[in-house]
N, C-alpha and C. Protein backbone atom coordinates (compact mmCIF):
# COMPACT_ATOMS: atom_id res chain seq x y z
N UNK A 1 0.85 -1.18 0.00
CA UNK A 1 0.00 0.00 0.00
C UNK A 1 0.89 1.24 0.00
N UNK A 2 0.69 2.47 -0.80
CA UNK A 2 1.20 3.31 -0.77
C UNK A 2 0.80 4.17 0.31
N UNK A 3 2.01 4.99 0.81
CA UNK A 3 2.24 5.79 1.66
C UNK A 3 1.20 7.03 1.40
N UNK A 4 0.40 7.69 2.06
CA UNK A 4 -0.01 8.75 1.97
C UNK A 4 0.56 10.52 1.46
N UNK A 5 0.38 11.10 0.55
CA UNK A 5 1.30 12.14 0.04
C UNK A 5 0.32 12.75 -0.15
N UNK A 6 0.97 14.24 -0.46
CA UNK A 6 0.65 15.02 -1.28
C UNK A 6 0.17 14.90 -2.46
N UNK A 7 -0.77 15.91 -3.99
CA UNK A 7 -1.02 15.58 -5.11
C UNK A 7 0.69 16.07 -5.60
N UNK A 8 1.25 16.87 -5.19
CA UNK A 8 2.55 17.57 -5.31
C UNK A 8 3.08 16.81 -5.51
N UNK A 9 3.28 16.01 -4.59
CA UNK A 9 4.86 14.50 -4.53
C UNK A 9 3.98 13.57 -5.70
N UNK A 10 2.82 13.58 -5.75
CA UNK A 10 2.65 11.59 -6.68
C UNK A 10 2.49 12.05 -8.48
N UNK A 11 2.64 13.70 -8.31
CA UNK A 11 2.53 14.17 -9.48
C UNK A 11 3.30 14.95 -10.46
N UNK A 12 3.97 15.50 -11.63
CA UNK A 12 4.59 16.02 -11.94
C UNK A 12 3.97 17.51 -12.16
N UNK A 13 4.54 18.59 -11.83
CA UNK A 13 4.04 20.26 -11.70
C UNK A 13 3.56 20.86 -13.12
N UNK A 14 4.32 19.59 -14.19
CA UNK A 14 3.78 20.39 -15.82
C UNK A 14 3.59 19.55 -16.25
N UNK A 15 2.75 19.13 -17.12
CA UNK A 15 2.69 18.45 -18.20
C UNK A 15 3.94 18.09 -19.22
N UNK A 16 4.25 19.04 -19.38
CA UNK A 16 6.24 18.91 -20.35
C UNK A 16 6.39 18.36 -19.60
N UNK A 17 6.55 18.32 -18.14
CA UNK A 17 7.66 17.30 -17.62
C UNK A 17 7.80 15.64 -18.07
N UNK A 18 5.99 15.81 -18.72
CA UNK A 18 5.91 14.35 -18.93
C UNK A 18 6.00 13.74 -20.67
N UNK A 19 5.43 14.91 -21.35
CA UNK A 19 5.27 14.97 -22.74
C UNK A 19 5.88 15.80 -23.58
N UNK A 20 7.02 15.84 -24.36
CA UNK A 20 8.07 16.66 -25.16
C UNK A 20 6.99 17.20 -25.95
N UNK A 21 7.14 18.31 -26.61
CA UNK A 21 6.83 19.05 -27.49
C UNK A 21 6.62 17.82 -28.62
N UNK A 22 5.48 18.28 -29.51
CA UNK A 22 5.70 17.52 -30.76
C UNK A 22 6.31 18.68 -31.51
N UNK A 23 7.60 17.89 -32.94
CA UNK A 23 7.92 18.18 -33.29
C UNK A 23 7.68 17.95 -34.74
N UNK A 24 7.66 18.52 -35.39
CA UNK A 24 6.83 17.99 -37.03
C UNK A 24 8.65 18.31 -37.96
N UNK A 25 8.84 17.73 -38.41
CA UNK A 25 10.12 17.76 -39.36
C UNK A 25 10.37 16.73 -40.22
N UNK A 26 9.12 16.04 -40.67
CA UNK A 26 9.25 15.30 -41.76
C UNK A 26 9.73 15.54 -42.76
N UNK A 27 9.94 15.08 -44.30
CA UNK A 27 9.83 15.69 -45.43
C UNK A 27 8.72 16.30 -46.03
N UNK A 28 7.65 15.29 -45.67
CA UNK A 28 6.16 15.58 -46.08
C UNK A 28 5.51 16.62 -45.43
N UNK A 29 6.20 17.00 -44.04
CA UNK A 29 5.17 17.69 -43.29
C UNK A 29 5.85 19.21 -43.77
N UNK A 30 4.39 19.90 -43.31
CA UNK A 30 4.17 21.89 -44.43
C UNK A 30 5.01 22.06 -42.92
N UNK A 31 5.94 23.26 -43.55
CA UNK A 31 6.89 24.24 -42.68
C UNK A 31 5.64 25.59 -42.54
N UNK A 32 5.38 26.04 -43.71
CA UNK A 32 5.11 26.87 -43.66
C UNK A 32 3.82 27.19 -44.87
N UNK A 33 2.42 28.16 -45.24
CA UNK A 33 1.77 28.27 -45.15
C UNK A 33 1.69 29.94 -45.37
N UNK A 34 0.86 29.96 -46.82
CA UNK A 34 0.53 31.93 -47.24
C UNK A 34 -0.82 31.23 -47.90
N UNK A 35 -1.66 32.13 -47.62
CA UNK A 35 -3.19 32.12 -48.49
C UNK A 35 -2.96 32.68 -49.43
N UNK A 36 -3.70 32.93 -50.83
CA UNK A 36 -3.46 33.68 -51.96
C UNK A 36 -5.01 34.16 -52.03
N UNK A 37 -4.84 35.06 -52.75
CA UNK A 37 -6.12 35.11 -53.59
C UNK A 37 -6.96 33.81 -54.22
N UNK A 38 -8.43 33.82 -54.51
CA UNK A 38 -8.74 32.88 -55.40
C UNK A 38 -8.85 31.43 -54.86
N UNK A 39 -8.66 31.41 -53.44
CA UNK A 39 -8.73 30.00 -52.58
C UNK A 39 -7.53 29.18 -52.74
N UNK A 40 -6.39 29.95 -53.00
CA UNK A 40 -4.97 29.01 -53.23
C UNK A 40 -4.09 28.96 -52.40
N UNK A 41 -3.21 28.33 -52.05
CA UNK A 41 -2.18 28.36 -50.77
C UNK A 41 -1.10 28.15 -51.53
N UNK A 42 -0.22 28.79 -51.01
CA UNK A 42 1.44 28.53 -50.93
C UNK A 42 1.54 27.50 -49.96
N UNK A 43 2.77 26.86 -49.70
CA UNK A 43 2.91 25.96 -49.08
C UNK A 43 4.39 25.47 -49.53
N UNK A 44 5.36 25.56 -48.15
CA UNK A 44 6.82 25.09 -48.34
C UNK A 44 6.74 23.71 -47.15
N UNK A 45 7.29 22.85 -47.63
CA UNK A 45 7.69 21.80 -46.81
C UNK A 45 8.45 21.43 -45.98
N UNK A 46 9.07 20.96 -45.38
CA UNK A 46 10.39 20.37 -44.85
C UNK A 46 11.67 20.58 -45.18
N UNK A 47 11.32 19.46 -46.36
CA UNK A 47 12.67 19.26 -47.02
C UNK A 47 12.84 20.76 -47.91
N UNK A 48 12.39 21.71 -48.49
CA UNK A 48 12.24 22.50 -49.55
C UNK A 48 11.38 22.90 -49.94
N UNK A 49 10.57 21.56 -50.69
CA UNK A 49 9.78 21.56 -51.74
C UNK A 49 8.35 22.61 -51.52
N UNK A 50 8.02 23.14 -52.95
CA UNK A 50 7.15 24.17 -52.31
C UNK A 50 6.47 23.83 -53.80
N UNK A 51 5.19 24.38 -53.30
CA UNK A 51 4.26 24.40 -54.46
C UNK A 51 2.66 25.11 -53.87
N UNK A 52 1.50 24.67 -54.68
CA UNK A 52 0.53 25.51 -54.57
C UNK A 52 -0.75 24.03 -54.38
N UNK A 53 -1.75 24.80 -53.68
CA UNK A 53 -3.11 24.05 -53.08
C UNK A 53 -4.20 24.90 -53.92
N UNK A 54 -5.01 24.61 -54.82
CA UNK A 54 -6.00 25.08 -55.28
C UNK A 54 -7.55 24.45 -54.51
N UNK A 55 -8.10 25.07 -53.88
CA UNK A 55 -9.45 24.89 -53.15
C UNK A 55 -10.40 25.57 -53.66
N UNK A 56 -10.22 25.84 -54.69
CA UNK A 56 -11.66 26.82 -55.00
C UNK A 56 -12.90 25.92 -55.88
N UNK A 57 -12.40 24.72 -56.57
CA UNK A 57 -13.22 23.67 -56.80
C UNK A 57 -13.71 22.92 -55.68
N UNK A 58 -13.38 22.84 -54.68
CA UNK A 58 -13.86 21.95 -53.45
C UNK A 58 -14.68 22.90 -52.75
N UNK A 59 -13.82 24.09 -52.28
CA UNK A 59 -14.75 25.09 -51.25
C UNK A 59 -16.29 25.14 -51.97
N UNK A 60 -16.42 25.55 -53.59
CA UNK A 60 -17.53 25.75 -54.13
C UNK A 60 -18.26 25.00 -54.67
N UNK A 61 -18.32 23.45 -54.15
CA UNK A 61 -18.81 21.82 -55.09
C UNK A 61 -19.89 21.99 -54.05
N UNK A 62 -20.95 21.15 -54.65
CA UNK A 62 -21.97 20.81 -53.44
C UNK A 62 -21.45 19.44 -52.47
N UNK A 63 -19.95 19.27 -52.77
CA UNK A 63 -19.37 17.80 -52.11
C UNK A 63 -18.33 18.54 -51.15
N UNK A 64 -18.69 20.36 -50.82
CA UNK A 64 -17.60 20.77 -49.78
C UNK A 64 -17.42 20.25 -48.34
N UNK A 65 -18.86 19.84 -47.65
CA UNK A 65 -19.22 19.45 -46.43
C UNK A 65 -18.34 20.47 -45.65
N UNK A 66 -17.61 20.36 -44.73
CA UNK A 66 -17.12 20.89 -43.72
C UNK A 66 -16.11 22.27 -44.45
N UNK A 67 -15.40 21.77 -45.37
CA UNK A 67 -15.17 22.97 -45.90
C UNK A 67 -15.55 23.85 -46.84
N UNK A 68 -16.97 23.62 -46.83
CA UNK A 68 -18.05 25.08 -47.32
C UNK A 68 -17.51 26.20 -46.76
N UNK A 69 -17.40 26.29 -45.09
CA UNK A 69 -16.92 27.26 -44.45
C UNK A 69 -15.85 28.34 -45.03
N UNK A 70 -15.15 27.85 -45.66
CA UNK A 70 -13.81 28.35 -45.78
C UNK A 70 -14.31 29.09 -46.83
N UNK A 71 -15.71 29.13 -47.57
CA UNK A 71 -16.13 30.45 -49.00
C UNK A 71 -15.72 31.29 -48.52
N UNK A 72 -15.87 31.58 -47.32
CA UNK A 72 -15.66 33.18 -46.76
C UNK A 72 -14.14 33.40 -46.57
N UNK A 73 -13.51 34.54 -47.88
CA UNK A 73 -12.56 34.73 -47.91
C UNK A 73 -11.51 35.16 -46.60
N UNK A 74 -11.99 35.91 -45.50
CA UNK A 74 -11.64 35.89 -44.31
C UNK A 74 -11.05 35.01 -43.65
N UNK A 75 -12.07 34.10 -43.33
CA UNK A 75 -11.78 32.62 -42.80
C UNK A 75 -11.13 32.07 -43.65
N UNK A 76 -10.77 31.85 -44.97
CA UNK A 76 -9.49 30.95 -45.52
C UNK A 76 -8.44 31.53 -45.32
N UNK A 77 -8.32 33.16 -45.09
CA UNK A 77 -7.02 33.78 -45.15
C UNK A 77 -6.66 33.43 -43.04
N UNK A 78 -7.54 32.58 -42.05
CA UNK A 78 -6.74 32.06 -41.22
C UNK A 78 -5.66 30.74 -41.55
N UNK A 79 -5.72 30.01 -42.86
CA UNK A 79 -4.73 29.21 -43.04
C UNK A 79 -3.43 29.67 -41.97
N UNK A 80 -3.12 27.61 -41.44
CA UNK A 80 -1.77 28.05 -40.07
C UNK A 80 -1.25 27.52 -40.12
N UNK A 81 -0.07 27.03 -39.94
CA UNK A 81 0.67 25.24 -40.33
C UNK A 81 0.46 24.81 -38.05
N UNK A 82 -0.21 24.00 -37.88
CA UNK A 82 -0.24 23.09 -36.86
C UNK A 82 0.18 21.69 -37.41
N UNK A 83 0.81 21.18 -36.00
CA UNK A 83 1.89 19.60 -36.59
C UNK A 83 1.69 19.09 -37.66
N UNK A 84 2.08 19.95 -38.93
CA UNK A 84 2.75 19.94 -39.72
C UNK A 84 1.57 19.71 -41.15
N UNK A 85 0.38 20.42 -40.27
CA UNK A 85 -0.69 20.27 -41.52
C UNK A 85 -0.93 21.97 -41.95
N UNK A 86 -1.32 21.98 -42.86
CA UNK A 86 -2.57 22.71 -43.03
C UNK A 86 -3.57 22.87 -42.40
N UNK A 87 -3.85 23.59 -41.25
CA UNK A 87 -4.84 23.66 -40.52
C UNK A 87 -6.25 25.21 -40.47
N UNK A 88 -7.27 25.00 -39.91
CA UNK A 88 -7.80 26.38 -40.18
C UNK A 88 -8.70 26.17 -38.85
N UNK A 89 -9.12 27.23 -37.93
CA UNK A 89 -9.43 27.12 -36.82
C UNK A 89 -10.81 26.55 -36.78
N UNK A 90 -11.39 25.08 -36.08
CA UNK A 90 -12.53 24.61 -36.18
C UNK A 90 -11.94 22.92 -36.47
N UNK A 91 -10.77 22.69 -36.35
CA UNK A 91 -10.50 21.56 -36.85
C UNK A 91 -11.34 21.00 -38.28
N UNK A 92 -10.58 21.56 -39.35
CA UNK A 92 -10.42 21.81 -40.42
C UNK A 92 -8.56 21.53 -40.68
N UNK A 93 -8.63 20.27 -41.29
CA UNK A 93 -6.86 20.58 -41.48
C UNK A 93 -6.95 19.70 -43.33
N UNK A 94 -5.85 19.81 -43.84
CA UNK A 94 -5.46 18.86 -45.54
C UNK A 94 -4.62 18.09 -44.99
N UNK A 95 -5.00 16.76 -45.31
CA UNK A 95 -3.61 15.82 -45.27
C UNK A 95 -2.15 15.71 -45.97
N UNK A 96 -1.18 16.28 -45.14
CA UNK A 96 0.02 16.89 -45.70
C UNK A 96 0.84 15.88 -46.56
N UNK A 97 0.57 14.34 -46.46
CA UNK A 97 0.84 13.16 -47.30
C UNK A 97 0.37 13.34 -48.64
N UNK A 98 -0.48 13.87 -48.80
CA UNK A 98 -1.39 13.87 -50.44
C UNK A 98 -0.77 14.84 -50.75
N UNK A 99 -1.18 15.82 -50.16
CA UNK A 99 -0.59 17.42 -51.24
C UNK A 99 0.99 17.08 -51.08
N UNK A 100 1.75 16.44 -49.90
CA UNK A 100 3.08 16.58 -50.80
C UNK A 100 3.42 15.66 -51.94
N UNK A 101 2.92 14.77 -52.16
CA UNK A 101 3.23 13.62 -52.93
C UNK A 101 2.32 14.37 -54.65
N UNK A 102 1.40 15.09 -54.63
CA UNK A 102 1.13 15.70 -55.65
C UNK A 102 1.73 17.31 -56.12
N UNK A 103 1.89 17.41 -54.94
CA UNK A 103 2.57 19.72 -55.65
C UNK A 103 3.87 18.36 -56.06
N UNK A 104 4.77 17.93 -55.06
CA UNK A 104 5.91 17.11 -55.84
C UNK A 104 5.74 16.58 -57.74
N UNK A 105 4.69 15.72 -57.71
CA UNK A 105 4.54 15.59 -59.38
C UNK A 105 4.09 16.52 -60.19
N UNK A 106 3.52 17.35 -59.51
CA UNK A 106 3.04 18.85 -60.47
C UNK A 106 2.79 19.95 -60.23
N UNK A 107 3.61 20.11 -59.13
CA UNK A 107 3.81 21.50 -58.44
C UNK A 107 2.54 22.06 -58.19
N UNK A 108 1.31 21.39 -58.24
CA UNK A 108 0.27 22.31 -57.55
C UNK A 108 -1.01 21.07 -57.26
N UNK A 109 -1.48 21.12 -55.96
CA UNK A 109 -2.28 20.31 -55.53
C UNK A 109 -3.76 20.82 -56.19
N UNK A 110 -4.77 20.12 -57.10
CA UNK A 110 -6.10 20.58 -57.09
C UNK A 110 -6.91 19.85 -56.79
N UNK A 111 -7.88 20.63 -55.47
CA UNK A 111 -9.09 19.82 -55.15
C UNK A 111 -10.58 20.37 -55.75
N UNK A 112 -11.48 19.39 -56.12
CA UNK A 112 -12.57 19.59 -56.36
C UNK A 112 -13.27 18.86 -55.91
C-alpha cells in the first residue's frame, strides 16, 4: 500500500515534464503556409519543396461538407501550419501526405 502524500509528490508540476513538445520535421510535413487570392495556398515543406493548393473547386462543389466554411474569404485567409498540416481554426486541417506527394509531381495540388 502506498504511503499517503501530497497531489505535489505523486505528481509532476507540468505536463512537459511528462510529454516533449511535438515536433513535425518530416519531409512531407508543411513548414510553412501563405493564403493567396482565389482560394490558393502557398505551401513550403520540410525538405524545400514548395508548391501551390488550389481549393476553389472543393470550397464551391456541393461535395464541400465541412469545408463550405472556408467560401468566406476571411476565414481561408486564417490558413496556419499546426503539426505539420494545413490547418484552419474549427478543426479543419489537408492531409500533408497527399498534397506533398502531388505539388511534388506537379507542383500544384487541385481539389474539387
Amino acid at each position: 500500500m502506498r504511503a499517503a502524500g501530497s497531489a505535489s509528490e505523486d505528481y509532476p508540476t507540468a505536463i512537459t515534464e511528462i510529454v516533449p513538445p511535438i515536433v513535425c520535421s518530416q519531409p512531407d510535413d508543411v513548414a510553412q503556409v501563405q493564403a493567396l487570392d482565389d482560394y490558393r495556398l502557398r505551401v513550403r515543406f520540410h525538405d524545400g519543396l514548395e508548391g501551390y493548393v488550389n481549393m476553389k473547386g472543393l470550397i464551391h462543389s456541393p461535395r464541400a461538407g465541412v469545408f463550405a466554411q472556408l467560401a468566406d474569404p476571411a476565414r481561408f485567409t486564417e490558413a496556419q501550419v499546426q503539426y505539420g498540416a494545413v490547418s484552419w481554426p474549427g478543426d479543419l486541417d489537408l492531409a500533408p501526405d497527399a498534397m506533398y506527394a502531388e505539388i511534388r509531381k506537379t507542383g500544384e495540388w487541385v481539389l474539387t
